[in-house]
N, C-alpha and C. Protein backbone atom coordinates (compact mmCIF):
# COMPACT_ATOMS: atom_id res chain seq x y z
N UNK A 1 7.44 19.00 -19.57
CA UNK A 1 7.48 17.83 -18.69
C UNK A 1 6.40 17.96 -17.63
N UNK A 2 5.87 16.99 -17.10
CA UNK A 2 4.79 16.93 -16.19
C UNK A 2 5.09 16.40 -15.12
N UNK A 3 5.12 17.68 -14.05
CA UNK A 3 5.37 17.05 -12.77
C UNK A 3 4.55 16.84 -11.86
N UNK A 4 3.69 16.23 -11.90
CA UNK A 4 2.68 16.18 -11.14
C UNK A 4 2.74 14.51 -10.72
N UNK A 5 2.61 14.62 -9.08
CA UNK A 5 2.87 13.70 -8.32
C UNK A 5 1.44 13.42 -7.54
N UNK A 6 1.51 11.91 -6.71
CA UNK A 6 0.66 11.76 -6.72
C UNK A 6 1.12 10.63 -4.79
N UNK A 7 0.75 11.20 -3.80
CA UNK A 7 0.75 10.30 -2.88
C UNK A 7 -0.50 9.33 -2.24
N UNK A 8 0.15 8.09 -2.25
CA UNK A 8 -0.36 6.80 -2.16
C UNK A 8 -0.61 6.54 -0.96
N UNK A 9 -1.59 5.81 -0.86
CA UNK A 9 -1.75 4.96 0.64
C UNK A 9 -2.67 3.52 0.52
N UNK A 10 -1.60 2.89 0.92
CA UNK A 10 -2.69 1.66 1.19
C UNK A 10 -2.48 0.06 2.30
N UNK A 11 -3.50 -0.35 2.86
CA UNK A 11 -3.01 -1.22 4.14
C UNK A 11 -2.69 -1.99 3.87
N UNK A 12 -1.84 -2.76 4.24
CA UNK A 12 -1.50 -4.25 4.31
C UNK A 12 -1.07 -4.39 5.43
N UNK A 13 -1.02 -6.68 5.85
CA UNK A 13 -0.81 -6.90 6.54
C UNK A 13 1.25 -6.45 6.95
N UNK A 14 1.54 -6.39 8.52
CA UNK A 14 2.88 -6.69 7.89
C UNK A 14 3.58 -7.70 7.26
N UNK A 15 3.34 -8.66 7.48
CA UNK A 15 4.22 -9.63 6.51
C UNK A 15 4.13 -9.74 5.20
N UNK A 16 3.07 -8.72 4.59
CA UNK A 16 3.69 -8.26 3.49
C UNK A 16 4.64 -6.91 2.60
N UNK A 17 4.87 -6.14 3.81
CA UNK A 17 4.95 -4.73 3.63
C UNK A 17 6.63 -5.12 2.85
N UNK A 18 7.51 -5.57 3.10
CA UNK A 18 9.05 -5.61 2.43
C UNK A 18 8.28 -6.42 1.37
N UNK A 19 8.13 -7.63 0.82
CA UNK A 19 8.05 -7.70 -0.51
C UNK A 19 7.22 -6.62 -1.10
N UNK A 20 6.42 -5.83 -0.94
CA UNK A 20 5.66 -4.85 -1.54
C UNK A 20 6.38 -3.55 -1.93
N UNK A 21 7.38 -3.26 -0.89
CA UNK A 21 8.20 -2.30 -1.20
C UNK A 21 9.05 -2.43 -2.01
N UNK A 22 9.77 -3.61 -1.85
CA UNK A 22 10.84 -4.44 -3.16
C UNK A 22 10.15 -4.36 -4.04
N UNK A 23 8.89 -4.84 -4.54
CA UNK A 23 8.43 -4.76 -6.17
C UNK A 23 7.91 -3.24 -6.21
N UNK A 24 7.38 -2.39 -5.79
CA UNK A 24 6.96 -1.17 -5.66
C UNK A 24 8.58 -0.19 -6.29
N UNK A 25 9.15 -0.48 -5.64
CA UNK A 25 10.55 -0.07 -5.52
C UNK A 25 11.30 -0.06 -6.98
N UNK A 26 10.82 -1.02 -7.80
CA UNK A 26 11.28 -1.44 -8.95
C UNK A 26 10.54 -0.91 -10.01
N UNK A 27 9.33 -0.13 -9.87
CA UNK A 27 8.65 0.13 -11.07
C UNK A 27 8.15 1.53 -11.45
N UNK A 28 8.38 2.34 -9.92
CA UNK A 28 8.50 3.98 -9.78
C UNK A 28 9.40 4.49 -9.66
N UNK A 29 9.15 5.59 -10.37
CA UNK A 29 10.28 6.51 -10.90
C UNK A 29 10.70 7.33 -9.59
N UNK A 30 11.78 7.39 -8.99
CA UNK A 30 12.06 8.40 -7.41
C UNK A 30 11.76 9.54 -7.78
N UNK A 31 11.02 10.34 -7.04
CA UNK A 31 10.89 11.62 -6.88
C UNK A 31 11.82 12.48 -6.65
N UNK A 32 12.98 12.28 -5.80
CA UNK A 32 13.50 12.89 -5.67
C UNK A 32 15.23 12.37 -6.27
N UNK A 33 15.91 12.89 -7.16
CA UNK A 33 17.28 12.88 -7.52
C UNK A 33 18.15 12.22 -6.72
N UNK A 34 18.85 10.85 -6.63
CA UNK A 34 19.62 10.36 -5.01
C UNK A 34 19.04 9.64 -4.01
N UNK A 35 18.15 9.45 -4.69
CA UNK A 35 17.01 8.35 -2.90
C UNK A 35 15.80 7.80 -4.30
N UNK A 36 15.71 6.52 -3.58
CA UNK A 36 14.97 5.42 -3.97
C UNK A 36 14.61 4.76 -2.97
N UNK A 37 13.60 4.06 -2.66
CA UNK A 37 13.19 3.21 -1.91
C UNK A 37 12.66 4.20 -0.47
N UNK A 38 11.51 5.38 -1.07
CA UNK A 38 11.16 5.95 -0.22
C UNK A 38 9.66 5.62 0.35
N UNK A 39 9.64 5.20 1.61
CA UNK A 39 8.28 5.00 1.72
C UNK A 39 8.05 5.26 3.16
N UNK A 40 6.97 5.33 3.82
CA UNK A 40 6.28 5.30 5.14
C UNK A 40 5.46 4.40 5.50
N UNK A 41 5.50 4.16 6.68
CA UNK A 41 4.82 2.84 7.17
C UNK A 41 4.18 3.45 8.77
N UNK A 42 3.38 3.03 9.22
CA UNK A 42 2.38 3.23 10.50
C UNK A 42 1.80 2.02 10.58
N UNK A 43 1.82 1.49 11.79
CA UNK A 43 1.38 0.69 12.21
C UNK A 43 -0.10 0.92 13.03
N UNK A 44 -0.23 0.17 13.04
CA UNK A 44 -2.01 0.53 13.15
C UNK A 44 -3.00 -0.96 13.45
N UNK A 45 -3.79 -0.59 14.09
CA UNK A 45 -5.00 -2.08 14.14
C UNK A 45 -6.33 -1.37 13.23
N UNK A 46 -6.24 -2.73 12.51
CA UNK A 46 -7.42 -2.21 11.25
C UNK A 46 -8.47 -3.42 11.38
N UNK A 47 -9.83 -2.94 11.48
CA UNK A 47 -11.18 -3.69 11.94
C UNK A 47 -11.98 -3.69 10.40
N UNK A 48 -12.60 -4.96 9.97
CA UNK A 48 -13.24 -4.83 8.86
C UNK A 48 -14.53 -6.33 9.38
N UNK A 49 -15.25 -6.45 8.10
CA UNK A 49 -16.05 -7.17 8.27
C UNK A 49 -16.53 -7.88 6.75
N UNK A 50 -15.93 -9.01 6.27
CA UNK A 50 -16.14 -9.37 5.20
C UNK A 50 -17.75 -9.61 4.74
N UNK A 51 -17.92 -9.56 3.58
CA UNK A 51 -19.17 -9.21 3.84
C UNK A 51 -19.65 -10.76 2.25
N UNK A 52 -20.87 -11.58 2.44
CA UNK A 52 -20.81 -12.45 1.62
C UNK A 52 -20.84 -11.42 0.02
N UNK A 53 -20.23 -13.21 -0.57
CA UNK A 53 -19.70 -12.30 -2.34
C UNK A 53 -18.14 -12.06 -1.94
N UNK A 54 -17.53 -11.65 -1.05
CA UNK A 54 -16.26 -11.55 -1.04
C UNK A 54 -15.49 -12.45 -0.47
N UNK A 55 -14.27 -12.38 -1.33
CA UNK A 55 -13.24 -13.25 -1.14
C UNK A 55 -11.80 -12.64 0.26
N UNK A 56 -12.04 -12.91 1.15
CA UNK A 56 -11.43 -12.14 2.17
C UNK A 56 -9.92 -12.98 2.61
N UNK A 57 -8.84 -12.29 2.07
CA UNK A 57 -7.44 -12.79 3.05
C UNK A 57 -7.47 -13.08 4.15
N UNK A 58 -8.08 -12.78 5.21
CA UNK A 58 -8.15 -13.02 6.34
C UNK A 58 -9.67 -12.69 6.97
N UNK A 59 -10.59 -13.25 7.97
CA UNK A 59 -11.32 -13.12 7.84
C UNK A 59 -12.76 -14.23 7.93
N UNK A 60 -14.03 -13.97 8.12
CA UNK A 60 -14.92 -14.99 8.04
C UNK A 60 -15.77 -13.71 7.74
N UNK A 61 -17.00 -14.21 6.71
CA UNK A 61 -18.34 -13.84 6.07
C UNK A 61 -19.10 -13.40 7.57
N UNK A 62 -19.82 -12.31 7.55
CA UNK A 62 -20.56 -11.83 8.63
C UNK A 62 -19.27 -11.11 10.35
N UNK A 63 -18.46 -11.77 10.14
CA UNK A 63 -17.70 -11.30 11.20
C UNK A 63 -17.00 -10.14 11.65
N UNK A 64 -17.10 -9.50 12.12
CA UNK A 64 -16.15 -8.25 12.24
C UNK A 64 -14.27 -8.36 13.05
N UNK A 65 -13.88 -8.08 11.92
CA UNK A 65 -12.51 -8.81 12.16
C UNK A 65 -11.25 -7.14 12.75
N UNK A 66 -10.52 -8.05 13.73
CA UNK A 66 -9.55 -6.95 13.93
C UNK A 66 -8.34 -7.80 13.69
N UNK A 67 -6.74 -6.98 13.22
CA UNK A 67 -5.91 -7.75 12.85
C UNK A 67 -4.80 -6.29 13.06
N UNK A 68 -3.38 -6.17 13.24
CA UNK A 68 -2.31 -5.68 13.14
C UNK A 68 -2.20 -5.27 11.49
N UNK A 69 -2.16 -3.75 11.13
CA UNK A 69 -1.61 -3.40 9.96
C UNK A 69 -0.76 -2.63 9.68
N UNK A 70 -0.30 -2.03 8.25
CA UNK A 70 0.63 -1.07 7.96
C UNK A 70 -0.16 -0.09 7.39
N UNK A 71 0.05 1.09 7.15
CA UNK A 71 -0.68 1.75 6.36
C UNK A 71 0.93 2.09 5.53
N UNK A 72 0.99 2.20 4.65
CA UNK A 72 2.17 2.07 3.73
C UNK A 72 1.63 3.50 2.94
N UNK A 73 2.88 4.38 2.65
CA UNK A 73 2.17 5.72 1.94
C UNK A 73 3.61 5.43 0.84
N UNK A 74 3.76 6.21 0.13
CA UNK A 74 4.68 6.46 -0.91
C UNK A 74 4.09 7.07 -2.20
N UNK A 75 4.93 8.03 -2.80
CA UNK A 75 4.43 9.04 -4.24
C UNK A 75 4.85 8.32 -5.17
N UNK A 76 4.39 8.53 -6.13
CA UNK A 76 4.69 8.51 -7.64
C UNK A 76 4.08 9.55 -8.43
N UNK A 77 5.28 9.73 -9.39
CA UNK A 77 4.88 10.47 -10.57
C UNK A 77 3.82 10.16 -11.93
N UNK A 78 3.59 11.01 -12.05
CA UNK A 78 2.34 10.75 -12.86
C UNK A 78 2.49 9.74 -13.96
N UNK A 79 3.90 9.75 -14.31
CA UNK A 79 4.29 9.04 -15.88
C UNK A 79 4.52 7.53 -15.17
N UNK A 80 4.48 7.31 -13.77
CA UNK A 80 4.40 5.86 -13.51
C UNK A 80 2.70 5.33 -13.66
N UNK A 81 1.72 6.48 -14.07
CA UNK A 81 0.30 5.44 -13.85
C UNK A 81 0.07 5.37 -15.07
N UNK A 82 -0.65 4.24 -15.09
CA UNK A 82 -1.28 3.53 -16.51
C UNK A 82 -2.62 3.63 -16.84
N UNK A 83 -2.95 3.52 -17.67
CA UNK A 83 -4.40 3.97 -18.10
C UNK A 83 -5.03 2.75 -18.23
């Protein structure tokens, strides 16, 4: 058996962090025996700058944007990634 795990990170705004965890929640295998729905969240201000060619959620072309985020972490096991 292959246990090799793998921890995640990635930002979103908050108003999306609970539906993300709900579908997230549904398709990885728990790491640990007795607990599901394990994750971490940090809140954070995250600065970007869309840049033309991209399609930006929030945001304007050339601008340097600041906005309220999550940084959302959570593991999965290896047999949850797809090739």
């Amino acid at each position: 058996m292959d246990s090799k795990h793998y921890k995640v990170f990635t930002y979103i705004p908050p108003t999306h962090s609970k539906d993300l965890k709900d579908e997230l929640n549904k398709v990885i295998t728990p790491l640990f025996d007795g607990y599901d729905y394990v994750f971490a969240e940090i809140k954070m201000t995250g600065n970007w700058r869309p840049l033309e060619g991209s399609n930006p959620h929030l945001g304007t072309h050339g601008q340097i944007e600041t906005a309220d985020e999550i940084m959302l972490g959570f593991t999965i096991k290896n047999e949850n990634l797809k090739a």
